[in-house]
PDB file of N, CA and C in Angstrom:
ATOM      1  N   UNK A   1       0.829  -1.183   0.000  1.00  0.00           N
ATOM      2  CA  UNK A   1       0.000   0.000   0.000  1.00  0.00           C
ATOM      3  C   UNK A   1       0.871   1.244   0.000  1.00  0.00           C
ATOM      4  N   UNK A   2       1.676   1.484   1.162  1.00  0.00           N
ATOM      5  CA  UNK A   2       2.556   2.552   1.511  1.00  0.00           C
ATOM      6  C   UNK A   2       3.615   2.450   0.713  1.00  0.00           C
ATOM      7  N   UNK A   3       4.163   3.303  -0.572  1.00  0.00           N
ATOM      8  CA  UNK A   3       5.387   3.132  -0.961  1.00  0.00           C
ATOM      9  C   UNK A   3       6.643   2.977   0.005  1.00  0.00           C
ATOM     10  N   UNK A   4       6.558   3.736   0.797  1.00  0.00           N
ATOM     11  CA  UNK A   4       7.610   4.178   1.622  1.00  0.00           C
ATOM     12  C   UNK A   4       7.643   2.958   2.505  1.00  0.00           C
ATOM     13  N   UNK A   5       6.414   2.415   3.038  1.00  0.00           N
ATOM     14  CA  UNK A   5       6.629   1.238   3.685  1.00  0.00           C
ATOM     15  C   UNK A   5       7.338  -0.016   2.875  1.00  0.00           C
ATOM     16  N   UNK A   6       6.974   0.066   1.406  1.00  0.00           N
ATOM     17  CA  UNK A   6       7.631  -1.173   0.672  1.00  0.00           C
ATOM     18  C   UNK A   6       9.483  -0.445   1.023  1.00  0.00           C
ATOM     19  N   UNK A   7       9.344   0.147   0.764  1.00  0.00           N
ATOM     20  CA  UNK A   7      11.583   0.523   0.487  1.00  0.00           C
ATOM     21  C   UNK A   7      11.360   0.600   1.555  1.00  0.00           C
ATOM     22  N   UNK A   8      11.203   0.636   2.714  1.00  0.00           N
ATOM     23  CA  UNK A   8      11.755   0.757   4.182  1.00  0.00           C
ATOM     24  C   UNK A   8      11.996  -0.496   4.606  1.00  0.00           C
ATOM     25  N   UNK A   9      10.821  -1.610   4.194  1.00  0.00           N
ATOM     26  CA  UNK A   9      10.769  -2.963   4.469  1.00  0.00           C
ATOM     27  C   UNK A   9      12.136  -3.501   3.681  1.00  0.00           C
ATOM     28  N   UNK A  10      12.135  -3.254   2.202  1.00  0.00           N
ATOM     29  CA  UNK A  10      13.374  -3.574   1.375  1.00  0.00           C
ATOM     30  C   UNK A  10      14.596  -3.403   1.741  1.00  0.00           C
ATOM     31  N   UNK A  11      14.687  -2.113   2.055  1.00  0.00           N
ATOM     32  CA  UNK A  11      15.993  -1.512   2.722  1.00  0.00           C
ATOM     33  C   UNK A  11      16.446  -2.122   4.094  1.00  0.00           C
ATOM     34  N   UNK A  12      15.562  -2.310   5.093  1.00  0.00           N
ATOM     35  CA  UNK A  12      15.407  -3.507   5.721  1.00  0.00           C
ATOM     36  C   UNK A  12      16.337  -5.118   5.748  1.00  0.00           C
ATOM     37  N   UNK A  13      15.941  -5.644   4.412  1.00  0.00           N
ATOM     38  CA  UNK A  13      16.325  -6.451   4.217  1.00  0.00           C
ATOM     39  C   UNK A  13      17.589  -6.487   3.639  1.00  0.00           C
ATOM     40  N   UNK A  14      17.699  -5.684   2.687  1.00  0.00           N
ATOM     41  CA  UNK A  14      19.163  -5.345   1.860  1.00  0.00           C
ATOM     42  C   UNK A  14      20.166  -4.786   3.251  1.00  0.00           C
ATOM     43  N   UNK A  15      19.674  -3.840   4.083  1.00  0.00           N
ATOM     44  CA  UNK A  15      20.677  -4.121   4.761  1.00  0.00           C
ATOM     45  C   UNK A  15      21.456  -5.237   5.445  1.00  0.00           C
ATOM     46  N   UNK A  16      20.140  -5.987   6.108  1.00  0.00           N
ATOM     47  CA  UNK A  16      20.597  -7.048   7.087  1.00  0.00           C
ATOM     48  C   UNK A  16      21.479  -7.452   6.149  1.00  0.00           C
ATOM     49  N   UNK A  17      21.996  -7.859   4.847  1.00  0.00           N
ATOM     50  CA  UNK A  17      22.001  -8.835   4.190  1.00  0.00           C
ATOM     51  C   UNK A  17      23.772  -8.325   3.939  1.00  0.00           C
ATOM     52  N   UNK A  18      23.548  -7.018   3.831  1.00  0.00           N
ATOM     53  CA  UNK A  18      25.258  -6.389   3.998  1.00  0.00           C
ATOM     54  C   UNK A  18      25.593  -6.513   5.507  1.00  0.00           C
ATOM     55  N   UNK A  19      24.714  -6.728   6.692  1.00  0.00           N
ATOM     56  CA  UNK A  19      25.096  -6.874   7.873  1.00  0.00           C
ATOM     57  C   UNK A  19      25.848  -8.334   8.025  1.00  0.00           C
ATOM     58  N   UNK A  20      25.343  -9.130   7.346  1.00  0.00           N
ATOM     59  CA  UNK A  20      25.560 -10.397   7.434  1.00  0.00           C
ATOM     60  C   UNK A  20      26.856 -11.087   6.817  1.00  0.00           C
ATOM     61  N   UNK A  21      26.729 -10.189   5.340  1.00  0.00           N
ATOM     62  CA  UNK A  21      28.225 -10.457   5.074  1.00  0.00           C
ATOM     63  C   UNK A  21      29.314  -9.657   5.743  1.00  0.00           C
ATOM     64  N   UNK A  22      29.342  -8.852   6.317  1.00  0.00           N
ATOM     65  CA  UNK A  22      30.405  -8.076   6.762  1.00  0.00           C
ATOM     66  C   UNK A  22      30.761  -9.036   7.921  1.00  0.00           C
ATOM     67  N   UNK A  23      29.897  -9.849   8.585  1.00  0.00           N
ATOM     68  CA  UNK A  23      29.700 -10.319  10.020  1.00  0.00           C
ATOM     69  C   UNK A  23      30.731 -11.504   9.514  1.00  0.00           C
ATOM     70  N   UNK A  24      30.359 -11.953   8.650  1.00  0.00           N
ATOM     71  CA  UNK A  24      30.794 -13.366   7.811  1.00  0.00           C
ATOM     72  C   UNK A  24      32.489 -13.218   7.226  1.00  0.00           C
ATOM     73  N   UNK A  25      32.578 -11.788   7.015  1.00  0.00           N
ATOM     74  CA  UNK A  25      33.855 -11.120   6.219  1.00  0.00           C
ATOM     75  C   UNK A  25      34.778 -10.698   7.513  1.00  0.00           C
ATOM     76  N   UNK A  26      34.644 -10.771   8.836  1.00  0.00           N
ATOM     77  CA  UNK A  26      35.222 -10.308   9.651  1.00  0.00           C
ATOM     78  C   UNK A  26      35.257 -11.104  11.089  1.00  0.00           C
ATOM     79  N   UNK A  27      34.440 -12.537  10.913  1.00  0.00           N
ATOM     80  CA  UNK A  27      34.401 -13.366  12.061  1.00  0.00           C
ATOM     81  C   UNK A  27      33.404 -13.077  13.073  1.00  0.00           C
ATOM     82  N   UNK A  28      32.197 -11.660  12.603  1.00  0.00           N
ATOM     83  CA  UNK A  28      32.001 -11.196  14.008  1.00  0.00           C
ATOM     84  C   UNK A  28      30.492 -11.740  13.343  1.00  0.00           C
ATOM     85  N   UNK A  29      30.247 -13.028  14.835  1.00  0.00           N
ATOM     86  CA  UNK A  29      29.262 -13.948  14.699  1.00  0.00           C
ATOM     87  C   UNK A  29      27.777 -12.962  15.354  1.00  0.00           C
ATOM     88  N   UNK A  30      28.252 -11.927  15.931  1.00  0.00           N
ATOM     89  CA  UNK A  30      27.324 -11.776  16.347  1.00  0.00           C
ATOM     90  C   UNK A  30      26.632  -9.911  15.653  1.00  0.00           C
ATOM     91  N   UNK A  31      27.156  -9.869  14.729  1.00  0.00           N
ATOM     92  CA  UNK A  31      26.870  -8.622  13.000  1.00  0.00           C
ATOM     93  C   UNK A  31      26.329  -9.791  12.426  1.00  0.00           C
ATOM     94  N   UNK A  32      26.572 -10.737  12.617  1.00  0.00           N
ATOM     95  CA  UNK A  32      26.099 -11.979  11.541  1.00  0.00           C
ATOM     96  C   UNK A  32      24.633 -11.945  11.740  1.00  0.00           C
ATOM     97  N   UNK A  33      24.438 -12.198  12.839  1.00  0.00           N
ATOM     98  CA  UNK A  33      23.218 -12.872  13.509  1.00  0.00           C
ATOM     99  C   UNK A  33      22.247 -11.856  13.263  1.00  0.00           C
ATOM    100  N   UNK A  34      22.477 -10.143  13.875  1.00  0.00           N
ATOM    101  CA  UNK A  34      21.753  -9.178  13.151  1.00  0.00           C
ATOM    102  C   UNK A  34      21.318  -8.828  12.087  1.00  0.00           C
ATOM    103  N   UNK A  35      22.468  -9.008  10.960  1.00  0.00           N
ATOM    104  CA  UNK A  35      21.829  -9.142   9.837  1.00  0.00           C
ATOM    105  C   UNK A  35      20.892 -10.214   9.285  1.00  0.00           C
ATOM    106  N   UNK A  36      21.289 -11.316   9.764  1.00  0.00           N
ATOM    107  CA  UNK A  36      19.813 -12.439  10.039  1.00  0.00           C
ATOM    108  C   UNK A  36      18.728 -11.782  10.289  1.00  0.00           C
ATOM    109  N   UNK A  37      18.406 -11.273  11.337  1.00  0.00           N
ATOM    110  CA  UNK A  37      17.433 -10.704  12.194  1.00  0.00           C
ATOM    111  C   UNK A  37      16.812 -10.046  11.218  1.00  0.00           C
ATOM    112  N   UNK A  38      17.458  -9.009  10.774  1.00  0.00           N
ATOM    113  CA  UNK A  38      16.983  -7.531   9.873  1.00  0.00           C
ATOM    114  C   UNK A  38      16.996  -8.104   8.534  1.00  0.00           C
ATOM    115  N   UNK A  39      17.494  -9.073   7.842  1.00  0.00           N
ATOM    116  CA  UNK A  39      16.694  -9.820   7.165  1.00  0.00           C
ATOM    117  C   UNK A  39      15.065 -10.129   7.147  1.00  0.00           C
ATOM    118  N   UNK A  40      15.167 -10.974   8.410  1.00  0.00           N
ATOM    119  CA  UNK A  40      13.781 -11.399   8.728  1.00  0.00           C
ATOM    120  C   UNK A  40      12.726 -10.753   8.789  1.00  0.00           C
ATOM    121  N   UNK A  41      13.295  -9.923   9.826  1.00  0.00           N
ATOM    122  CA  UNK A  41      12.116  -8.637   9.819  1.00  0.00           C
ATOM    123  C   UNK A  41      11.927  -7.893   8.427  1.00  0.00           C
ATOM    124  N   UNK A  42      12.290  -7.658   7.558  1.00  0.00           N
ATOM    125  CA  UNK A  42      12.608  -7.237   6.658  1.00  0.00           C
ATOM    126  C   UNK A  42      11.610  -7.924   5.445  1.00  0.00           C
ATOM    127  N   UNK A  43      11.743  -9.357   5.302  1.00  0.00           N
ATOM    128  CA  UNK A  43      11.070 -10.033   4.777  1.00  0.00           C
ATOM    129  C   UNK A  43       9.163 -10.477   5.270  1.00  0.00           C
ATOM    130  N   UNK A  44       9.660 -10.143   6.761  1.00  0.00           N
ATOM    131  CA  UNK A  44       7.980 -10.120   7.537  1.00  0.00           C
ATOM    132  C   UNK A  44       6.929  -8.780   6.842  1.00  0.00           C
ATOM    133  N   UNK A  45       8.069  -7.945   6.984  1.00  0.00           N
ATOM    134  CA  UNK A  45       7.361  -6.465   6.746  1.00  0.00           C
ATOM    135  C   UNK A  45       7.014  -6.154   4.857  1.00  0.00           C
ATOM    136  N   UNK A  46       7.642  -7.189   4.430  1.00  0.00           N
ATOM    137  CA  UNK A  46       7.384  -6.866   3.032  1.00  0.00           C
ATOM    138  C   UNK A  46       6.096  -7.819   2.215  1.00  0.00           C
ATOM    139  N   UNK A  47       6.556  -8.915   3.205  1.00  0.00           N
ATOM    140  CA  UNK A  47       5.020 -10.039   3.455  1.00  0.00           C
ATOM    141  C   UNK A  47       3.414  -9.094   3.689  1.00  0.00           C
ATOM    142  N   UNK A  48       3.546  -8.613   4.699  1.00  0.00           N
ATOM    143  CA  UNK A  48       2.717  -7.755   5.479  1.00  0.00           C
ATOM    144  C   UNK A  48       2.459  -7.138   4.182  1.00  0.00           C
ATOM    145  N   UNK A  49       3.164  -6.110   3.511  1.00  0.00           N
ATOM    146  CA  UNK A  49       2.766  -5.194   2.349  1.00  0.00           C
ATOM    147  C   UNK A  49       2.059  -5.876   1.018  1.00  0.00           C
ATOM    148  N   UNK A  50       2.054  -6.991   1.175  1.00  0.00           N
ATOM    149  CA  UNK A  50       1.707  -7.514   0.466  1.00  0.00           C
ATOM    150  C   UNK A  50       0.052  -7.920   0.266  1.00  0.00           C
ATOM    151  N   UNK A  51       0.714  -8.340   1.760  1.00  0.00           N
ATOM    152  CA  UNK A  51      -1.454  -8.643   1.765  1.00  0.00           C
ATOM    153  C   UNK A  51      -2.228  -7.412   2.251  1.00  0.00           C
ATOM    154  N   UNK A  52      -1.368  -6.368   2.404  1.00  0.00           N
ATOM    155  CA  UNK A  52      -2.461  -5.148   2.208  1.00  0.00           C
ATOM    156  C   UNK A  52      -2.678  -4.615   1.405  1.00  0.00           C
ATOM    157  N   UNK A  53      -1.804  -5.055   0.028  1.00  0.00           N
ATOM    158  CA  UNK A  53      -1.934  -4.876  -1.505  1.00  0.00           C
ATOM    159  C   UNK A  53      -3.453  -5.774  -1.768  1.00  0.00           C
ATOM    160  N   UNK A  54      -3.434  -6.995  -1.247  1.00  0.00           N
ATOM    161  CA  UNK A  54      -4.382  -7.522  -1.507  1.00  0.00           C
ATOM    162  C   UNK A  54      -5.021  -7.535  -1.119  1.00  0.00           C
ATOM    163  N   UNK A  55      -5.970  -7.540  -0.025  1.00  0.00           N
ATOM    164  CA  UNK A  55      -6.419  -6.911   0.373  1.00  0.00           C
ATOM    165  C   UNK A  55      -7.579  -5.671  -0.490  1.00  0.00           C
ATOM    166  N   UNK A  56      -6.836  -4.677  -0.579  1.00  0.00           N
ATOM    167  CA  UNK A  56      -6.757  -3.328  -1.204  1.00  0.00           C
ATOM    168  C   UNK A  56      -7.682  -3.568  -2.692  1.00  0.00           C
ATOM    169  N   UNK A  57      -6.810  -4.883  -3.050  1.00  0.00           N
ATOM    170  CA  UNK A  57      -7.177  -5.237  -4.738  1.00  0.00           C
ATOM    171  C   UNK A  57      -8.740  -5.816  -4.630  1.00  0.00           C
ATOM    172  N   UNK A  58      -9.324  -6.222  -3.659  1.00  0.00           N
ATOM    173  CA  UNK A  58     -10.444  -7.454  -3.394  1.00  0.00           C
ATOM    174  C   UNK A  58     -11.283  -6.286  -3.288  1.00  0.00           C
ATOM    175  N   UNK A  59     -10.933  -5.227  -1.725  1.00  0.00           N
ATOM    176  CA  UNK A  59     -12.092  -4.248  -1.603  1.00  0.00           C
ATOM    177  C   UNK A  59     -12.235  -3.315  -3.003  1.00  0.00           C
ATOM    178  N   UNK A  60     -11.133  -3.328  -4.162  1.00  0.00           N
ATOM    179  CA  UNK A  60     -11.477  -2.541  -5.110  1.00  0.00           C
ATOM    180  C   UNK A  60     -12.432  -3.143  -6.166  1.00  0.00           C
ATOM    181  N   UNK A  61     -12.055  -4.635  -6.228  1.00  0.00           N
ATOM    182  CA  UNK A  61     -13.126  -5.103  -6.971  1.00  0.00           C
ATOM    183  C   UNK A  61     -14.504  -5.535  -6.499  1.00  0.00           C
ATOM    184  N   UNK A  62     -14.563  -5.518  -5.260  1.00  0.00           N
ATOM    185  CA  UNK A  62     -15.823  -5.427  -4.776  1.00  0.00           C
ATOM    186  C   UNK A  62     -16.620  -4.401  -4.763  1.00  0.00           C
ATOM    187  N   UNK A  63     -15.745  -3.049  -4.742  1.00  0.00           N
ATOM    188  CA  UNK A  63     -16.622  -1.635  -4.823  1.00  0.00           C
ATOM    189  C   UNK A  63     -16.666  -1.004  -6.358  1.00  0.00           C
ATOM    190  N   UNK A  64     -16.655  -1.987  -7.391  1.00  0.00           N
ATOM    191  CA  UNK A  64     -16.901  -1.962  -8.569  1.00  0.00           C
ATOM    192  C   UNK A  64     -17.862  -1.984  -9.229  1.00  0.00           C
TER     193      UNK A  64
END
């Protein structure tokens, strides 16, 4: 629905994902694990945007 919510969720994820390799690139298990995290969340929140896309799409064809 929210643009800003989709790239925040994205950005989200793209970070964790540089969190993770850096964590991976430097031994530090526990940058690793965060970027896991902020992955996840990342991928929850873009889930979420999704079904309020749909959502969105159902009440539009119902008020058709």
């Amino acid at each position: 629905m929210g643009l800003s919510d989709k790239i925040s969720a994205k950005a989200e994820n793209l970070g964790g994902q540089a969190k993770e390799a850096a964590g991976k690139a430097t031994g530090n298990e526990e940058l690793q694990a965060e970027g896991k995290a902020d992955q996840i969340s990342g991928k929850v929140k873009e889930g979420v945007e999704k079904v309020k896309d749909a959502v969105a799409d159902i009440k539009d064809g119902l008020t058709k």
